[in-house]
C-alpha atoms as a PDB file:
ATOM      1  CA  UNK A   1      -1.782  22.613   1.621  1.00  0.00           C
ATOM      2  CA  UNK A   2      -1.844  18.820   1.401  1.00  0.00           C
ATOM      3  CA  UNK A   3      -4.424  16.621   0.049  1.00  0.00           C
ATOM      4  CA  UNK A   4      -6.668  15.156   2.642  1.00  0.00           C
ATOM      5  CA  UNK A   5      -6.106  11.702   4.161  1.00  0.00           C
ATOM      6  CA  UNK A   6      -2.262  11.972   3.681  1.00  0.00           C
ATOM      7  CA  UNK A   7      -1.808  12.533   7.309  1.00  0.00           C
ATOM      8  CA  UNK A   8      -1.142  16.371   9.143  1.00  0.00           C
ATOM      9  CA  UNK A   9      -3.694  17.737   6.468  1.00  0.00           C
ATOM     10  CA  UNK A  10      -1.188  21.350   7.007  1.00  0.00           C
ATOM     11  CA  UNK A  11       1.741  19.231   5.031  1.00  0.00           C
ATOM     12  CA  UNK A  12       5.154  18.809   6.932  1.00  0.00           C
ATOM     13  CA  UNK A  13       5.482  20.736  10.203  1.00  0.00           C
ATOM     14  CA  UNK A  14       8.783  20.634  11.485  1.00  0.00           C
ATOM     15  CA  UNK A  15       8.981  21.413  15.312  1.00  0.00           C
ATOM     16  CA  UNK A  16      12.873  20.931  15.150  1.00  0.00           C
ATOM     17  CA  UNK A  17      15.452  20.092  12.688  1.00  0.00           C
ATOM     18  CA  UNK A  18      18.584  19.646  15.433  1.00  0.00           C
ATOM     19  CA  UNK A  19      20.238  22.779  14.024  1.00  0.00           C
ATOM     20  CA  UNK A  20      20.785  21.777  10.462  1.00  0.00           C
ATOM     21  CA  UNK A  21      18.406  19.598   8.451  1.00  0.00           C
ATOM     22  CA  UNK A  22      19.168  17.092   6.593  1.00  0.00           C
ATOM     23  CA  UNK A  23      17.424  16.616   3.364  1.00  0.00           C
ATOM     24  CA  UNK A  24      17.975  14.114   0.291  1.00  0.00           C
ATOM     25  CA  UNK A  25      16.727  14.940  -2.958  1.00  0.00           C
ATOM     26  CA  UNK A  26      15.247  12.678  -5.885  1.00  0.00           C
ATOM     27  CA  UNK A  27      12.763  12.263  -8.308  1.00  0.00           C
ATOM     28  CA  UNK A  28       8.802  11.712  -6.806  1.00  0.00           C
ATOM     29  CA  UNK A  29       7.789   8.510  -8.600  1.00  0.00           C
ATOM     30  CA  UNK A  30       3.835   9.575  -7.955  1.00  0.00           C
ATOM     31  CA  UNK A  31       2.206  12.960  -7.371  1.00  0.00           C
ATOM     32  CA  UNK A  32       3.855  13.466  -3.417  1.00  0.00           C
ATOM     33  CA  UNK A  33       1.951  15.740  -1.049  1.00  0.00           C
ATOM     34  CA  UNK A  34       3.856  17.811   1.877  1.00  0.00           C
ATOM     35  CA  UNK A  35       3.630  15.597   4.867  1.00  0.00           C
ATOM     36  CA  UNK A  36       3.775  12.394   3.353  1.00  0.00           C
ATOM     37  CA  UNK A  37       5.918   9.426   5.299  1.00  0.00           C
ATOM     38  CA  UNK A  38       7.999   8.293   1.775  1.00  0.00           C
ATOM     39  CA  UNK A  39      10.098   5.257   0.960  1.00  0.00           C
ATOM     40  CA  UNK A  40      12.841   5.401  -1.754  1.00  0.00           C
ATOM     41  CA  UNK A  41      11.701   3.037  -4.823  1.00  0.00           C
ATOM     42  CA  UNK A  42      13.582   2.310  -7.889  1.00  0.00           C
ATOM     43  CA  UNK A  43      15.832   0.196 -10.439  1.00  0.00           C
ATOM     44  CA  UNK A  44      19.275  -1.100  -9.109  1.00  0.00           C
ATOM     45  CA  UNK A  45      22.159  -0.516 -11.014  1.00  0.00           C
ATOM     46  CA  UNK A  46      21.804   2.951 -11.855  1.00  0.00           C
ATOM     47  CA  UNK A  47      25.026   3.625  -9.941  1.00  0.00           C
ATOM     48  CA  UNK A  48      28.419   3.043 -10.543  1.00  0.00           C
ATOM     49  CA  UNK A  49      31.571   3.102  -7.718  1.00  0.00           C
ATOM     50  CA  UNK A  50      32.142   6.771  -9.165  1.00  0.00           C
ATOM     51  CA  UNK A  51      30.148   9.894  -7.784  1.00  0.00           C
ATOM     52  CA  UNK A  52      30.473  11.037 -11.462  1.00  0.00           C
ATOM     53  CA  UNK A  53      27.493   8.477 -12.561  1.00  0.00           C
ATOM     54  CA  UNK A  54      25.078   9.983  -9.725  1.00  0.00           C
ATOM     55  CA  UNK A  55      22.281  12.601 -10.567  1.00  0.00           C
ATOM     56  CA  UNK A  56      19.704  13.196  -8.319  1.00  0.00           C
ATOM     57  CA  UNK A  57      17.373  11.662 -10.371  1.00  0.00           C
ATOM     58  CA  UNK A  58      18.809   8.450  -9.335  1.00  0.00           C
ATOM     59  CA  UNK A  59      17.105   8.075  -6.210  1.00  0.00           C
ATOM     60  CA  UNK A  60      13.007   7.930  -6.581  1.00  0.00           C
ATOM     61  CA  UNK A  61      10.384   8.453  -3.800  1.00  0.00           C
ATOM     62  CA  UNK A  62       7.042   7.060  -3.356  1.00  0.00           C
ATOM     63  CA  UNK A  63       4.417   7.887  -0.302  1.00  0.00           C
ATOM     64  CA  UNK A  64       2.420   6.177   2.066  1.00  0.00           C
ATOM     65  CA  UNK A  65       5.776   4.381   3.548  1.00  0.00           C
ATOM     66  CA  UNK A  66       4.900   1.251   6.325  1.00  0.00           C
ATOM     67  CA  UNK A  67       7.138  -0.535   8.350  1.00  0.00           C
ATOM     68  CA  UNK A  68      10.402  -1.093   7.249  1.00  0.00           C
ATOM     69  CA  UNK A  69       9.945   1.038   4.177  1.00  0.00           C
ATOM     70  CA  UNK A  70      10.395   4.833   5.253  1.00  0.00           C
ATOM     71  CA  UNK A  71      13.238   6.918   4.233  1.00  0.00           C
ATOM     72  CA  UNK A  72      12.278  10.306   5.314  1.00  0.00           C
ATOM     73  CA  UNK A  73       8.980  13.095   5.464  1.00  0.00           C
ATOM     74  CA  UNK A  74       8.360  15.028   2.010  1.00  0.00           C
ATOM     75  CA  UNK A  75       8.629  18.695   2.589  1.00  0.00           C
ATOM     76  CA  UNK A  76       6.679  20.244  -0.033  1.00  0.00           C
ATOM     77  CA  UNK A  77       3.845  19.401  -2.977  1.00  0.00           C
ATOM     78  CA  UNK A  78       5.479  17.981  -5.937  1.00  0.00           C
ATOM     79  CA  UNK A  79       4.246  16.656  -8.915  1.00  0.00           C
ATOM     80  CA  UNK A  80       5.262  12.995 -10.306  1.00  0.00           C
ATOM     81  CA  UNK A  81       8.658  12.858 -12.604  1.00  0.00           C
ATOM     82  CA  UNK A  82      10.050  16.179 -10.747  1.00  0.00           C
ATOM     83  CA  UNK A  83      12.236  16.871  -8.154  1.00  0.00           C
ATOM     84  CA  UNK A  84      10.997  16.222  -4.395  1.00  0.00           C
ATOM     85  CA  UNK A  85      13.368  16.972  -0.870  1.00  0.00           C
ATOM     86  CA  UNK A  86      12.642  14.392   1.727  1.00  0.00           C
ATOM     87  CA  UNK A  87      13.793  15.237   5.499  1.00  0.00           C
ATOM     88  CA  UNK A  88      15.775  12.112   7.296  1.00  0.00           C
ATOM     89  CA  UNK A  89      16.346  13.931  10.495  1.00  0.00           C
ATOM     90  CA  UNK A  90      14.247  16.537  12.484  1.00  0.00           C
ATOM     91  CA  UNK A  91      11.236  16.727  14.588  1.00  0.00           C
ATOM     92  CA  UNK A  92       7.688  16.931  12.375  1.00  0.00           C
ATOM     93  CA  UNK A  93       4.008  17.135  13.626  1.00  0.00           C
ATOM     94  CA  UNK A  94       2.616  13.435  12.647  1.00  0.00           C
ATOM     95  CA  UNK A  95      -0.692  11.922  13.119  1.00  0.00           C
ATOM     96  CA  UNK A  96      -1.258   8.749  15.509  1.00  0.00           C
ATOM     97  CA  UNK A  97      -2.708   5.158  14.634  1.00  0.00           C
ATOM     98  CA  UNK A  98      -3.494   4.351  17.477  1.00  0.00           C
ATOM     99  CA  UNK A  99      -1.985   5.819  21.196  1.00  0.00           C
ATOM    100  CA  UNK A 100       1.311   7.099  20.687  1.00  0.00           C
ATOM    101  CA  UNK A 101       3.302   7.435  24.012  1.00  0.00           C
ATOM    102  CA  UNK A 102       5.508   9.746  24.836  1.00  0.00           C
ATOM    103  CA  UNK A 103       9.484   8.679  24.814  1.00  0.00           C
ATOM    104  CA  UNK A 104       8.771   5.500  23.237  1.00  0.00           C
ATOM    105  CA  UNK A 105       9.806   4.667  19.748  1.00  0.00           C
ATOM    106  CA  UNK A 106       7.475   4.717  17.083  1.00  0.00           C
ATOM    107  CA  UNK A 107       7.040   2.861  13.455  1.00  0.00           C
ATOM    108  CA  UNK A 108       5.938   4.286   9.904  1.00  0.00           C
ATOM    109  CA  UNK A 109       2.231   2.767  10.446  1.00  0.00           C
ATOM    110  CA  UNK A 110       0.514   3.407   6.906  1.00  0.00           C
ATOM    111  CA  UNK A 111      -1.872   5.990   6.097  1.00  0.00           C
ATOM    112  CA  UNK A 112       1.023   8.416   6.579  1.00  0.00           C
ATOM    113  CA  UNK A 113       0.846   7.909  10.625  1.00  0.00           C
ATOM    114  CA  UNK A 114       2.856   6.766  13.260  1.00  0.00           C
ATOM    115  CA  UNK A 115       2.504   4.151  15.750  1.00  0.00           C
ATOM    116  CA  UNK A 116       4.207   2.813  19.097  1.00  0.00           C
ATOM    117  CA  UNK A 117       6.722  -0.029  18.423  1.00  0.00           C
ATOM    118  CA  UNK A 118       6.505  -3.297  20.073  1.00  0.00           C
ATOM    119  CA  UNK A 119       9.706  -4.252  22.090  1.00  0.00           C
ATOM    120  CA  UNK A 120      10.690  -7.623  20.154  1.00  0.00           C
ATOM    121  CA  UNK A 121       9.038  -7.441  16.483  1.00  0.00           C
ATOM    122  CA  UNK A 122       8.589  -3.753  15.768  1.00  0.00           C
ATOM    123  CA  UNK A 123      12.523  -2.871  16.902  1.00  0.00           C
ATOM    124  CA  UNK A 124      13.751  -3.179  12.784  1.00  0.00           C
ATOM    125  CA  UNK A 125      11.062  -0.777  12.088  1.00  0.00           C
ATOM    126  CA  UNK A 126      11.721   2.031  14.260  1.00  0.00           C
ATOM    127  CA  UNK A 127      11.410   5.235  12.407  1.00  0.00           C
ATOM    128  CA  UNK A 128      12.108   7.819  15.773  1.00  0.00           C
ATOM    129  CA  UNK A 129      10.503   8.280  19.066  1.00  0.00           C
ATOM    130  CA  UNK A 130       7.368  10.297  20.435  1.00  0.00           C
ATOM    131  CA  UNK A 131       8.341  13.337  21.732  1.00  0.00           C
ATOM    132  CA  UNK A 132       4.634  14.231  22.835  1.00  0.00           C
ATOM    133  CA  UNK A 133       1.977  11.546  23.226  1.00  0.00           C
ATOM    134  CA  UNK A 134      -1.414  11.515  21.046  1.00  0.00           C
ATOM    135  CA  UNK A 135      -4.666   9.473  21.015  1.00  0.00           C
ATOM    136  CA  UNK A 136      -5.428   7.103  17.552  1.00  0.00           C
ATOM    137  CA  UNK A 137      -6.736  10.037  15.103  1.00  0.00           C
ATOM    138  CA  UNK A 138      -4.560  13.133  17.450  1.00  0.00           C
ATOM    139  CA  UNK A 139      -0.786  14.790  16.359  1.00  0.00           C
ATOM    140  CA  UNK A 140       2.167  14.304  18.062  1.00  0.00           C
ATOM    141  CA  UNK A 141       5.996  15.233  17.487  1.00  0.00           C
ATOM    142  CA  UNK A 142       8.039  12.795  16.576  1.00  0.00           C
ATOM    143  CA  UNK A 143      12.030  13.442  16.313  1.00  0.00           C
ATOM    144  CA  UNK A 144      12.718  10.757  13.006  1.00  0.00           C
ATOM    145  CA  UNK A 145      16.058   9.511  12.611  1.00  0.00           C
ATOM    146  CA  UNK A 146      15.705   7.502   9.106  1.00  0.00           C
END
């Protein structure tokens, strides 16, 4: 069960995963809980042109993702320095800052919640769109598309 304040306090729901998830794995940078709206953070240059130099603790997540820095929704409790999956694709249960309507596209909002995106200045940030609608505090599902 996740840690309360993180967001949907039952971890990461997923409604939908369009047949075949898609998960990336990496290192959690900080303790992560289930649920939590991440962002990739790390050093550059740990990769080289060949696949050869990769290892999965290349790529390094940290939570509480806003606006343009979301990557994907943790699906399980990890502890900091060990291996985390983070979903990129699939429909998950999120909690609204403010009204979230349904069809429009939403934004990684902070505090692990989603928001509507404005038309002109929100656009880059567009994490997925509503699926179901929610008041500021409710849950709706939201089909992300990292």
């Amino acid at each position: 069960m996740a840690a309360a304040g993180i967001g949907n306090p039952l971890g990461a729901v997923v409604v939908f995963d369009g047949g075949n998830p898609r998960i990336v794995g990496g290192k959690a940078r900080q303790n992560l809980s289930g649920g939590v709206l991440a962002y990739t953070s790390g050093a550059e240059g740990i990769v080289t042109s060949g696949l050869a130099s990769f290892v999965a603790t290349d790529i390094e997540f940290a939570g509480d993702a806003s606006g343009l820095l979301f990557n994907g929704v943790v699906m399980q409790d990890t502890a900091s320095g060990n291996h985390v999956a983070v979903a990129t694709r699939g429909a998950f249960i999120l909690q609204a800052n403010g009204a979230v309507i349904a069809g429009f596209p939403v934004k990684c909002d902070g505090n692990n919640s989603v928001a509507n995106t404005a038309i002109s200045a929100d656009a880059a940030a567009k994490m997925g769109r509503a699926l179901t609608g929610a008041a500021a505090g409710g849950f709706c599902i939201v089909d992300i598309n990292a």
